[in-house]
C-alpha atoms as a PDB file:
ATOM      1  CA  UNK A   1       0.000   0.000   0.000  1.00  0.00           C
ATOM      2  CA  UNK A   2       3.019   2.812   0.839  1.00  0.00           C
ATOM      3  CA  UNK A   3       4.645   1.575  -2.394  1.00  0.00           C
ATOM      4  CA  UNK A   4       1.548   2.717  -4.355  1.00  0.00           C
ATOM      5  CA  UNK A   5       0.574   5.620  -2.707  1.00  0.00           C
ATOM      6  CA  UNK A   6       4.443   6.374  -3.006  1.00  0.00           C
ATOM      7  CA  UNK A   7       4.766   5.710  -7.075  1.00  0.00           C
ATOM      8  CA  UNK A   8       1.201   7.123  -7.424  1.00  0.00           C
ATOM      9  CA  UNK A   9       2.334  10.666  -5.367  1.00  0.00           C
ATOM     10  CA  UNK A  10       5.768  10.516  -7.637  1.00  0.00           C
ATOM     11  CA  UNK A  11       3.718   9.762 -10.983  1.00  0.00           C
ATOM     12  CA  UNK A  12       1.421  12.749 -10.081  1.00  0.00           C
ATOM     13  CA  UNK A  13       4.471  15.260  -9.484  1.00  0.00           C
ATOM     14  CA  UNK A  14       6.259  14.114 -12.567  1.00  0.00           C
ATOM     15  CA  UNK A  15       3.551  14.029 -14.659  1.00  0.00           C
ATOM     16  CA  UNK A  16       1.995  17.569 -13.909  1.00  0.00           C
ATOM     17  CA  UNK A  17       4.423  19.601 -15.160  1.00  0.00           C
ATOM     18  CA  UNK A  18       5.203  17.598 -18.384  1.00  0.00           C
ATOM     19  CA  UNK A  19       1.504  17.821 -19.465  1.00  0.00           C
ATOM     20  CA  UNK A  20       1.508  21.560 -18.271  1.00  0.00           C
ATOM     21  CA  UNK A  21       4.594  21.737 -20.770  1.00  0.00           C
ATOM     22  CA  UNK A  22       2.982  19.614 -23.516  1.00  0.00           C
ATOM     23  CA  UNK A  23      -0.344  21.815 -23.052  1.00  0.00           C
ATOM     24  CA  UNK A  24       2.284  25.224 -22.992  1.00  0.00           C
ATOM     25  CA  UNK A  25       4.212  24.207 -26.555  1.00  0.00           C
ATOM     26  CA  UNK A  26       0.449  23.574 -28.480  1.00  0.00           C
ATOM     27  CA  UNK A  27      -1.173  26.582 -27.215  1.00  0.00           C
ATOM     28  CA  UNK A  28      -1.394  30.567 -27.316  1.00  0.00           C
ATOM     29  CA  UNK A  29      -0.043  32.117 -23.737  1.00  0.00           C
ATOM     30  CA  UNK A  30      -2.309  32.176 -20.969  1.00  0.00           C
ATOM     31  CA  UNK A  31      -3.070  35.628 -19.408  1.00  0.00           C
ATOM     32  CA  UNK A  32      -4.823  34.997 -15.679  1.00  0.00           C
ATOM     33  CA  UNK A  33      -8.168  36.103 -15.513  1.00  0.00           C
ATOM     34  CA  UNK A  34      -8.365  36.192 -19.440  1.00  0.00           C
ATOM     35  CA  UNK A  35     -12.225  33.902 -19.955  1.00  0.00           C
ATOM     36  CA  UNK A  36     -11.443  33.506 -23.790  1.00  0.00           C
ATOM     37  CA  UNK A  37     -10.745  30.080 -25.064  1.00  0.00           C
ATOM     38  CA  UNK A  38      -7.143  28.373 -25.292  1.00  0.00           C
ATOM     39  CA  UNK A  39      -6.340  28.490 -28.870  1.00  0.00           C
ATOM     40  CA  UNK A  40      -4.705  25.518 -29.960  1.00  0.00           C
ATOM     41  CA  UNK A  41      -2.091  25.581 -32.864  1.00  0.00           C
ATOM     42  CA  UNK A  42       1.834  24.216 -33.941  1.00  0.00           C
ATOM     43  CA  UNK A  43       3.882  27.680 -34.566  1.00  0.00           C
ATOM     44  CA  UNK A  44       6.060  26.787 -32.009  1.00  0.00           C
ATOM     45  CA  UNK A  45       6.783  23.274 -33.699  1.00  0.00           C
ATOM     46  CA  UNK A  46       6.715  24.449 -37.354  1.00  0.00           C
ATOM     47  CA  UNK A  47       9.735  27.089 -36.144  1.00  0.00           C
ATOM     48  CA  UNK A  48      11.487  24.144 -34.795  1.00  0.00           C
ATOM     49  CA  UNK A  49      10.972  21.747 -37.508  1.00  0.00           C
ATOM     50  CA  UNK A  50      11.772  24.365 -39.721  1.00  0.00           C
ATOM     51  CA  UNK A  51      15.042  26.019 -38.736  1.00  0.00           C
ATOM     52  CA  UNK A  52      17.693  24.302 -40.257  1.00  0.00           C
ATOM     53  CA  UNK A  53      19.969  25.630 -37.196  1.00  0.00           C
ATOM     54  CA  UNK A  54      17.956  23.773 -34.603  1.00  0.00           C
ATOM     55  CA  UNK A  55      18.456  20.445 -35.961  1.00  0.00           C
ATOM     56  CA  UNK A  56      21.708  20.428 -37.269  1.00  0.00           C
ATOM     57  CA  UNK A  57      22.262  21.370 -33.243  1.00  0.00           C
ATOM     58  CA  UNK A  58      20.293  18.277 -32.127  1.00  0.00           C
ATOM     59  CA  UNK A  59      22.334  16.013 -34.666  1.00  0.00           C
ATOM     60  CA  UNK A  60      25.772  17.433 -33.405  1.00  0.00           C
ATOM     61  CA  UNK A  61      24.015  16.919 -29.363  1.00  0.00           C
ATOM     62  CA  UNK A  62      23.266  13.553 -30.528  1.00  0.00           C
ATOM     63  CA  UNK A  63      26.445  12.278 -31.737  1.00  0.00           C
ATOM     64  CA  UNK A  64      28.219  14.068 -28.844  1.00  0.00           C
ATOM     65  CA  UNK A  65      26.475  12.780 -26.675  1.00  0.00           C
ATOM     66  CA  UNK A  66      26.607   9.042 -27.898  1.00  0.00           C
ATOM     67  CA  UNK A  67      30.134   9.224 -28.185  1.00  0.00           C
ATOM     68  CA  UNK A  68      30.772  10.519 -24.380  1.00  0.00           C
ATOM     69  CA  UNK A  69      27.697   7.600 -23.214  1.00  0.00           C
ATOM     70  CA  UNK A  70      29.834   4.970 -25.153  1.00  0.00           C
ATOM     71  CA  UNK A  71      33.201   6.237 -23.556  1.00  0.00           C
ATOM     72  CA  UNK A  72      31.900   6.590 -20.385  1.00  0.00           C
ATOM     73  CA  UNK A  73      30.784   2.837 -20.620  1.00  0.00           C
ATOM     74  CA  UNK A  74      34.083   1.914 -21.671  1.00  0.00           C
ATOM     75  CA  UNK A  75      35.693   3.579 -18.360  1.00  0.00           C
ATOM     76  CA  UNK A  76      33.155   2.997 -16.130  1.00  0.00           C
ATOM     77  CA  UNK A  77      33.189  -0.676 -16.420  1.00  0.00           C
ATOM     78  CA  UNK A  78      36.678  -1.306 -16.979  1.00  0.00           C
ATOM     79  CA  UNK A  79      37.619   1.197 -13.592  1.00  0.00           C
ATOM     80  CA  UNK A  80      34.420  -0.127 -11.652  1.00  0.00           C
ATOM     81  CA  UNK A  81      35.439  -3.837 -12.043  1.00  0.00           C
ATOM     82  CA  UNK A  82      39.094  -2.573 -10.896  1.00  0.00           C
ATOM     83  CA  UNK A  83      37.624  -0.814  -8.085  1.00  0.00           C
ATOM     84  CA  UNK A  84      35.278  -3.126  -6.731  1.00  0.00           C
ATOM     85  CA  UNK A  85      37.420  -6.275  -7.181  1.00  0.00           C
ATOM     86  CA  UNK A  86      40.693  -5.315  -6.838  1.00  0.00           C
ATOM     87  CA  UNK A  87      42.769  -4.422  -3.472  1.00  0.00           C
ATOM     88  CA  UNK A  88      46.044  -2.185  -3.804  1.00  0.00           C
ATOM     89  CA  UNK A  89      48.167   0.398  -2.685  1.00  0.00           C
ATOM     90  CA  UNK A  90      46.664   4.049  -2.692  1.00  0.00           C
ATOM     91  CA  UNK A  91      43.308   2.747  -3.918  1.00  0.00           C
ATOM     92  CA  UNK A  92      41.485   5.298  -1.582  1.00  0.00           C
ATOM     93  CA  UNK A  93      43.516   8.284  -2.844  1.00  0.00           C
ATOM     94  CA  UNK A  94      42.393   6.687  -6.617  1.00  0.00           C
ATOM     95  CA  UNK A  95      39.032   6.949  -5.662  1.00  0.00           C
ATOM     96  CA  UNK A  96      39.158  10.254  -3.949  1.00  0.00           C
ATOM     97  CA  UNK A  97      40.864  11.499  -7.401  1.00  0.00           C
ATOM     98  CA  UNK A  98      38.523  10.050  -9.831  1.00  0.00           C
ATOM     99  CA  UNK A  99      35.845  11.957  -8.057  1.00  0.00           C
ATOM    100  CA  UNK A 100      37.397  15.286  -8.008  1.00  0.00           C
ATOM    101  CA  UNK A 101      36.002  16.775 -11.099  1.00  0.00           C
ATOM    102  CA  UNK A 102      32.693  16.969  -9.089  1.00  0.00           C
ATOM    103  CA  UNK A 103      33.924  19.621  -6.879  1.00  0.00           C
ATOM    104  CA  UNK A 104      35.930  21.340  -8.791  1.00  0.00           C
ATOM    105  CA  UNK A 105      33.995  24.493 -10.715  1.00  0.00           C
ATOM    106  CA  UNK A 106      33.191  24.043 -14.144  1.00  0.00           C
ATOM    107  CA  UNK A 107      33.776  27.239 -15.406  1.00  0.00           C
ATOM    108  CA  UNK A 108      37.683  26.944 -13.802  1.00  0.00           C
ATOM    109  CA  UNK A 109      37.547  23.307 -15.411  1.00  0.00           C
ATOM    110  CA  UNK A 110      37.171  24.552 -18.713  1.00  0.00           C
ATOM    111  CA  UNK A 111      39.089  27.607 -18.795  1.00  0.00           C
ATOM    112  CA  UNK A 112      42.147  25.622 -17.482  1.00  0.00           C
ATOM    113  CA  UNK A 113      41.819  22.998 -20.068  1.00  0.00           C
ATOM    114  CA  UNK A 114      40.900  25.170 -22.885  1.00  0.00           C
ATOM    115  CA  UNK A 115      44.963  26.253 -23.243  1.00  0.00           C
ATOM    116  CA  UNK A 116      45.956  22.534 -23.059  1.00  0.00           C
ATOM    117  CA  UNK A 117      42.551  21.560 -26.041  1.00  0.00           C
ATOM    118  CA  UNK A 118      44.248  24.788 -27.926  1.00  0.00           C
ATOM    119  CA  UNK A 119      47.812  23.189 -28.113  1.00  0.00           C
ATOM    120  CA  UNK A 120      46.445  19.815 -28.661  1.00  0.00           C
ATOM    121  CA  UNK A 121      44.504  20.691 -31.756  1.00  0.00           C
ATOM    122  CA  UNK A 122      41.146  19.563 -30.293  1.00  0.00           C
ATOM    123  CA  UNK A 123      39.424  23.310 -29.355  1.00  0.00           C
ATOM    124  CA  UNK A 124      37.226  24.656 -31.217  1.00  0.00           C
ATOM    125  CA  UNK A 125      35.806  21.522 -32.574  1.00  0.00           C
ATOM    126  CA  UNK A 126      33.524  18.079 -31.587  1.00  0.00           C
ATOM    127  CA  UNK A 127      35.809  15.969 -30.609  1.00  0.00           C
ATOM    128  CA  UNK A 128      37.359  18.332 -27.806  1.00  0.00           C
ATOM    129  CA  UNK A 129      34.145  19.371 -26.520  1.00  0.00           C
ATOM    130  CA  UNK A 130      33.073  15.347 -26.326  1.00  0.00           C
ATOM    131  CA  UNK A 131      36.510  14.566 -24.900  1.00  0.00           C
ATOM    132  CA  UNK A 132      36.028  17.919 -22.522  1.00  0.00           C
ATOM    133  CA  UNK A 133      32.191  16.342 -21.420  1.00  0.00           C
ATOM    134  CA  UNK A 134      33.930  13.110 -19.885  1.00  0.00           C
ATOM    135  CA  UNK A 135      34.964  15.327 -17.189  1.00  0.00           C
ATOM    136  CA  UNK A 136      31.272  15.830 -14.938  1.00  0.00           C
ATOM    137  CA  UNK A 137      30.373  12.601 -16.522  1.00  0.00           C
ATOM    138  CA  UNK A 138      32.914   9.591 -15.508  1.00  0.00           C
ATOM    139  CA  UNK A 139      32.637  10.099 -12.041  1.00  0.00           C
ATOM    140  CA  UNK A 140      28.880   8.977 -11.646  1.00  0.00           C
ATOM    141  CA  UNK A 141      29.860   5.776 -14.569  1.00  0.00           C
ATOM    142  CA  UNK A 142      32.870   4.846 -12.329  1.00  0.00           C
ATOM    143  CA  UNK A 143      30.504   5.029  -9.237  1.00  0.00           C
ATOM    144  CA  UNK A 144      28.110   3.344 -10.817  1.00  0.00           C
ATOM    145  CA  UNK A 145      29.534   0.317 -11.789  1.00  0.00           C
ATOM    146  CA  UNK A 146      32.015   0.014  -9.023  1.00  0.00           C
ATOM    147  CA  UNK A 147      28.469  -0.339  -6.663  1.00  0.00           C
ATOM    148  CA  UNK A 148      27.127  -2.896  -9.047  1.00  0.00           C
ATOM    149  CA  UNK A 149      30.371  -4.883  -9.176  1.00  0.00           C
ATOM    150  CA  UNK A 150      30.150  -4.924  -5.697  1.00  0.00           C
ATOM    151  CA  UNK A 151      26.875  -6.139  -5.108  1.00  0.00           C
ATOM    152  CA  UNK A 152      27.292  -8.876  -8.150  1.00  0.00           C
ATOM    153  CA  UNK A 153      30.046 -10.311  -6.055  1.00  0.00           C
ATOM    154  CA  UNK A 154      33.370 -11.937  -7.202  1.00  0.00           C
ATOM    155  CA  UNK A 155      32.422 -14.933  -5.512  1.00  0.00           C
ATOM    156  CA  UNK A 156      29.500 -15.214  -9.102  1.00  0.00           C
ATOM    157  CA  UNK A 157      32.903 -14.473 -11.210  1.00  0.00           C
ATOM    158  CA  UNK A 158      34.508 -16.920  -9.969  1.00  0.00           C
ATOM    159  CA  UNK A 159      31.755 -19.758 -10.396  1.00  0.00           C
ATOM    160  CA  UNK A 160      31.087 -18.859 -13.919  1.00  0.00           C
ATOM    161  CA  UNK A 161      34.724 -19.515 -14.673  1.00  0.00           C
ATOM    162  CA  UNK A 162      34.640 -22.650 -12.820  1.00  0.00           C
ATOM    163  CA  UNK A 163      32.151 -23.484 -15.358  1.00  0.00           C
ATOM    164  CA  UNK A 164      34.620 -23.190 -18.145  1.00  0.00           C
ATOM    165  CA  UNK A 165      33.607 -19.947 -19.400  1.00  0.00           C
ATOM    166  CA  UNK A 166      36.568 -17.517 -20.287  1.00  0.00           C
ATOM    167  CA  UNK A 167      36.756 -13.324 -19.913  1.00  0.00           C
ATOM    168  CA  UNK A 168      34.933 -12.738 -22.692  1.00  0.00           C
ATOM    169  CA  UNK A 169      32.036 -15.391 -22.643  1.00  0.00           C
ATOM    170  CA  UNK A 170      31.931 -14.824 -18.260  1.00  0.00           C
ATOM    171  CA  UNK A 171      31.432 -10.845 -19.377  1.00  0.00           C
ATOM    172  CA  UNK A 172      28.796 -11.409 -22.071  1.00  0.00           C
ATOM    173  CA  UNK A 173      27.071 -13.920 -20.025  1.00  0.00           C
ATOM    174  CA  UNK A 174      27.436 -12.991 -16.542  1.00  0.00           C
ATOM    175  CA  UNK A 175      28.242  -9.253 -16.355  1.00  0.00           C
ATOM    176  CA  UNK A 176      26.333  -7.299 -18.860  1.00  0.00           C
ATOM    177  CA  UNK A 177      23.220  -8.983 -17.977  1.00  0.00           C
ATOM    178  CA  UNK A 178      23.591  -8.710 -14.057  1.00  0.00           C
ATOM    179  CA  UNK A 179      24.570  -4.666 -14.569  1.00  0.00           C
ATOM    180  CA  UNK A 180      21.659  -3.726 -17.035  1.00  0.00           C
ATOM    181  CA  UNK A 181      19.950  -1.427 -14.899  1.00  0.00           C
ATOM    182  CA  UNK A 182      23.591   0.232 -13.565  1.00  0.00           C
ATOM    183  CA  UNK A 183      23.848   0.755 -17.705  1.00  0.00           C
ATOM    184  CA  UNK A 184      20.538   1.998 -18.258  1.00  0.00           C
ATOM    185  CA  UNK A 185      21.034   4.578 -15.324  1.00  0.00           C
ATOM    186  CA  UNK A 186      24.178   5.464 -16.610  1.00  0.00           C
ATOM    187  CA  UNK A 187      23.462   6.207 -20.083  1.00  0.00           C
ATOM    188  CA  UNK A 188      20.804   8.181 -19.081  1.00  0.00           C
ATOM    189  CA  UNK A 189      22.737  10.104 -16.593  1.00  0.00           C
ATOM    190  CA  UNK A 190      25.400  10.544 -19.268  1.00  0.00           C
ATOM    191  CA  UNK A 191      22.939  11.543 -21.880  1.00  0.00           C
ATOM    192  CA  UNK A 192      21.485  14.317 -19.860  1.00  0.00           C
ATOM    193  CA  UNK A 193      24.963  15.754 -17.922  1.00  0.00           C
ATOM    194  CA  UNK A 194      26.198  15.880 -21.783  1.00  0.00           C
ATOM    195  CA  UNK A 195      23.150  17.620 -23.208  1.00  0.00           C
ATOM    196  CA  UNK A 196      22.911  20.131 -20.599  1.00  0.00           C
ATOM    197  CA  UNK A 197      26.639  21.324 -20.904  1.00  0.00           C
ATOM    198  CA  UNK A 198      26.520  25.017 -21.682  1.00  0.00           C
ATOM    199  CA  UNK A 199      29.915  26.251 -20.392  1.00  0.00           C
ATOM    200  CA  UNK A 200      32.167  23.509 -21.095  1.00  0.00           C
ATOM    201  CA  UNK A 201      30.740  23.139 -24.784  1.00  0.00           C
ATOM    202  CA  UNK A 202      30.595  27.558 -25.198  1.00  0.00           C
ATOM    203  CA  UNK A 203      34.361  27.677 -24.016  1.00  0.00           C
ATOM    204  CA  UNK A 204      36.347  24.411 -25.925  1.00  0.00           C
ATOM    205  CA  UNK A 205      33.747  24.212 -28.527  1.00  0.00           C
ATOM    206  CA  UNK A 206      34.791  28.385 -29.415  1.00  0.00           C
ATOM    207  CA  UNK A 207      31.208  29.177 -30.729  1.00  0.00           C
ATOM    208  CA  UNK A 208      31.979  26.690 -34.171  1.00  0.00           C
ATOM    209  CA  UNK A 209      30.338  23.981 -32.084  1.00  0.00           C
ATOM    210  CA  UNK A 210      26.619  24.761 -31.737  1.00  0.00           C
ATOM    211  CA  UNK A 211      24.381  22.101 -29.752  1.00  0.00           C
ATOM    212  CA  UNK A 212      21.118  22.328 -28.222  1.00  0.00           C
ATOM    213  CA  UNK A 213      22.594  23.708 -25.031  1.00  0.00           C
ATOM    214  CA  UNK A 214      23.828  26.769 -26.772  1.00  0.00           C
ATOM    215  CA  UNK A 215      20.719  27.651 -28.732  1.00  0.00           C
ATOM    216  CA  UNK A 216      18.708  26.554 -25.530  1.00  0.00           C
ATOM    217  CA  UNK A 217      19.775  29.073 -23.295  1.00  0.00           C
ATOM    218  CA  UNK A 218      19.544  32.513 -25.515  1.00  0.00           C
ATOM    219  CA  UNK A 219      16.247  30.712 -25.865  1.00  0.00           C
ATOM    220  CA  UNK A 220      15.027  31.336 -22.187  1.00  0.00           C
ATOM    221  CA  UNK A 221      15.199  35.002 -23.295  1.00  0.00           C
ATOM    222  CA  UNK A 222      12.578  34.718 -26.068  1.00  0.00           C
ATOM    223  CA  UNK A 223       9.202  35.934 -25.170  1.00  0.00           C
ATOM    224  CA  UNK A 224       7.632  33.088 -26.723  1.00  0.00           C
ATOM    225  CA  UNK A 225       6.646  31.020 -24.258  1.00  0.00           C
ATOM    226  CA  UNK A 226       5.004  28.539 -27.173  1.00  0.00           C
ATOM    227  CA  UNK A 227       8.076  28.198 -29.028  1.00  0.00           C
ATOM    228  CA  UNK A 228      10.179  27.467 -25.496  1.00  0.00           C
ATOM    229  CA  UNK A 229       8.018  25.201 -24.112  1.00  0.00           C
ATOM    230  CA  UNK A 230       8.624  23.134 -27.295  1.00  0.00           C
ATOM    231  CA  UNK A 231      12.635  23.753 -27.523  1.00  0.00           C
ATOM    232  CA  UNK A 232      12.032  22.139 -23.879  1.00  0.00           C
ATOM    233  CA  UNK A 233      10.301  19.161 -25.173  1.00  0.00           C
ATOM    234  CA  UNK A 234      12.867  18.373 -27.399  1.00  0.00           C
ATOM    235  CA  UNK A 235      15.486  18.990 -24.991  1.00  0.00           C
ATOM    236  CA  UNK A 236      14.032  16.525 -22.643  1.00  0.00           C
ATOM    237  CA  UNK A 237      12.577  13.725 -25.335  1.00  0.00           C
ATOM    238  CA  UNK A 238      16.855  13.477 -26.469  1.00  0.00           C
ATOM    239  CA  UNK A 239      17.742  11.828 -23.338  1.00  0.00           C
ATOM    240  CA  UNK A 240      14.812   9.169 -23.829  1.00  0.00           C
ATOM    241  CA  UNK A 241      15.901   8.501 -27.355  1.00  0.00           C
ATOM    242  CA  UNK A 242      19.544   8.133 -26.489  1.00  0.00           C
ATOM    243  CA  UNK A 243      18.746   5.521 -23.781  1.00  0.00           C
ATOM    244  CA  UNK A 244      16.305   3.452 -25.538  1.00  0.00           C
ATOM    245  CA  UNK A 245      19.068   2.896 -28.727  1.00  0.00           C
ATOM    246  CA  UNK A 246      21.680   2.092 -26.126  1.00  0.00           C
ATOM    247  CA  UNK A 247      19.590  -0.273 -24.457  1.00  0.00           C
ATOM    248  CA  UNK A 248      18.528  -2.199 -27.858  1.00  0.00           C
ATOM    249  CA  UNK A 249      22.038  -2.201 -29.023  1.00  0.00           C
ATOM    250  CA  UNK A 250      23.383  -3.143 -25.750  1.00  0.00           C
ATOM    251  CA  UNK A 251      20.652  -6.325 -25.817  1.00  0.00           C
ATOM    252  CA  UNK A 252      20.979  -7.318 -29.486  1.00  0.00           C
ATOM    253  CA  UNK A 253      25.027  -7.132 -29.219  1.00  0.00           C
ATOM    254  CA  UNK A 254      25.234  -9.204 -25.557  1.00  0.00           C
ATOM    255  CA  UNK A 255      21.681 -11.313 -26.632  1.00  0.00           C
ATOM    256  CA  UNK A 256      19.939 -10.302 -23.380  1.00  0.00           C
ATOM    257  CA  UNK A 257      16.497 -11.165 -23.183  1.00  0.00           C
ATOM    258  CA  UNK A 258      13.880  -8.187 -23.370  1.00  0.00           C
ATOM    259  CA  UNK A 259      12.365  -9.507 -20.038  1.00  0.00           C
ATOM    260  CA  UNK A 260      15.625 -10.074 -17.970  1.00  0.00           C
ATOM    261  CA  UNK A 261      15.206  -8.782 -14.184  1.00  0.00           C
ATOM    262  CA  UNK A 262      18.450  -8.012 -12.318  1.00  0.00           C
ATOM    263  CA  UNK A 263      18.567  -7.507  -8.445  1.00  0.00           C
ATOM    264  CA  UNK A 264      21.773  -5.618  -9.227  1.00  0.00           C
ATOM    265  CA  UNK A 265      21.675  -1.710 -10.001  1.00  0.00           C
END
């Protein structure tokens, strides 16, 4: 009964504002105390579906943020497993360091690395601003998967290669399935971090690398509130999409069952 009334209070919070939104981006702006009518019409979508700008911006958001969700897999699993399995000198001090980008401000983040992107060749385009985007983003994968390495257990490693599987077959088999819902929150937590990055993208990307986050925020200026309530939709349906292509690729490449339940997040 407190786990319904709990989802059903959470549901009702959640779901509020997006309708309020969805209602916002389809209709004229309401004026309190006005009796007229909502008029109901698309202008705000037809200026997004029309301006060439705005989706060349969610393509180049897209692929950025793919590639920093597929790198942040990479590192997340590979320094989880380390983490969670592995016992050595200064391992504390590793762990203290790997979080540190979360405390540090990003605006001092990116103005420091901006001189080293600049010498390396990689400012002022994607690849430096995806590269830059790993830095708020690999803490939360590396604490991610070192929790769900630790509550899969190497004692469940251990039997599946007592079994006669090898790495690979013991990681397809074993690990991927055990940690979907770690990757599922992870991709979406990457997806949105990445999206949202205004600074870091404005500073290394030098203005020739235009995603949603830079048109988005000029945006919050515009007086109308059709038009931004859509740009907001979009903003938030991106995450959504990212995560539900990672998770079919993810299932089709390791053959995980659509149905698959995992105790371990």
């Amino acid at each position: 009964m407190r786990k319904i009334l709990f989802v059903s209070i959470v549901s009702f919070f959640c779901l509020i504002p997006l309708v309020a939104l969805v209602l916002k981006s389809v209709t004229s702006a309401f004026k309190w105390g006005n009796s007229s009518p909502l008029s109901f019409h698309l202008s705000g979508w037809k200026v997004l579906i029309n301006d060439s700008t705005i989706l060349h911006a969610m393509l180049i958001s897209l692929c950025i943020a793919s590639l920093v969700t597929t790198l942040n897999l990479v590192i997340g699993i590979s320094a989880g497993r380390a983490l969670a399995f592995y016992s050595f000198k200064g391992k504390s001090v590793i762990e203290t360091f790997l979080l540190l980008p979360l405390f540090l401000p990003t605006l001092a983040a990116a103005m420091g690395l901006h001189i080293s992107m600049i010498r390396l060749g990689l400012a002022d385009n994607w690849v430096g601003v995806s590269l830059v985007h790993l830095i708020p983003t690999v803490p939360y994968a590396i604490k991610i998967f070192t929790s769900a390495y630790e509550r899969l257990g190497q004692r469940m490693i251990d039997e599946a290669y007592l079994l006669g599987g090898n790495a690979l077959h013991v990681f397809k088999s074993v690990e991927i399935p055990s940690m979907i819902q770690s990757i599922r929150s992870a991709v979406f937590l990457t997806f949105v971090i990445s999206l949202s990055q205004y600074v870091l993208t404005a500073i290394i990307g030098g203005g020739n690398v235009i995603t949603l986050s830079i048109i988005f925020y000029p945006f919050t200026q515009s007086a109308n509130d059709t038009l931004m309530a859509a740009f907001s939709l979009v903003f938030a349906i991106l995450p959504l999409i990212g995560i539900v292509v990672f998770e079919i690729l993810i299932r089709l490449v390791f053959r995980i069952p659509i149905r698959l339940r995992s105790s371990v997040t």
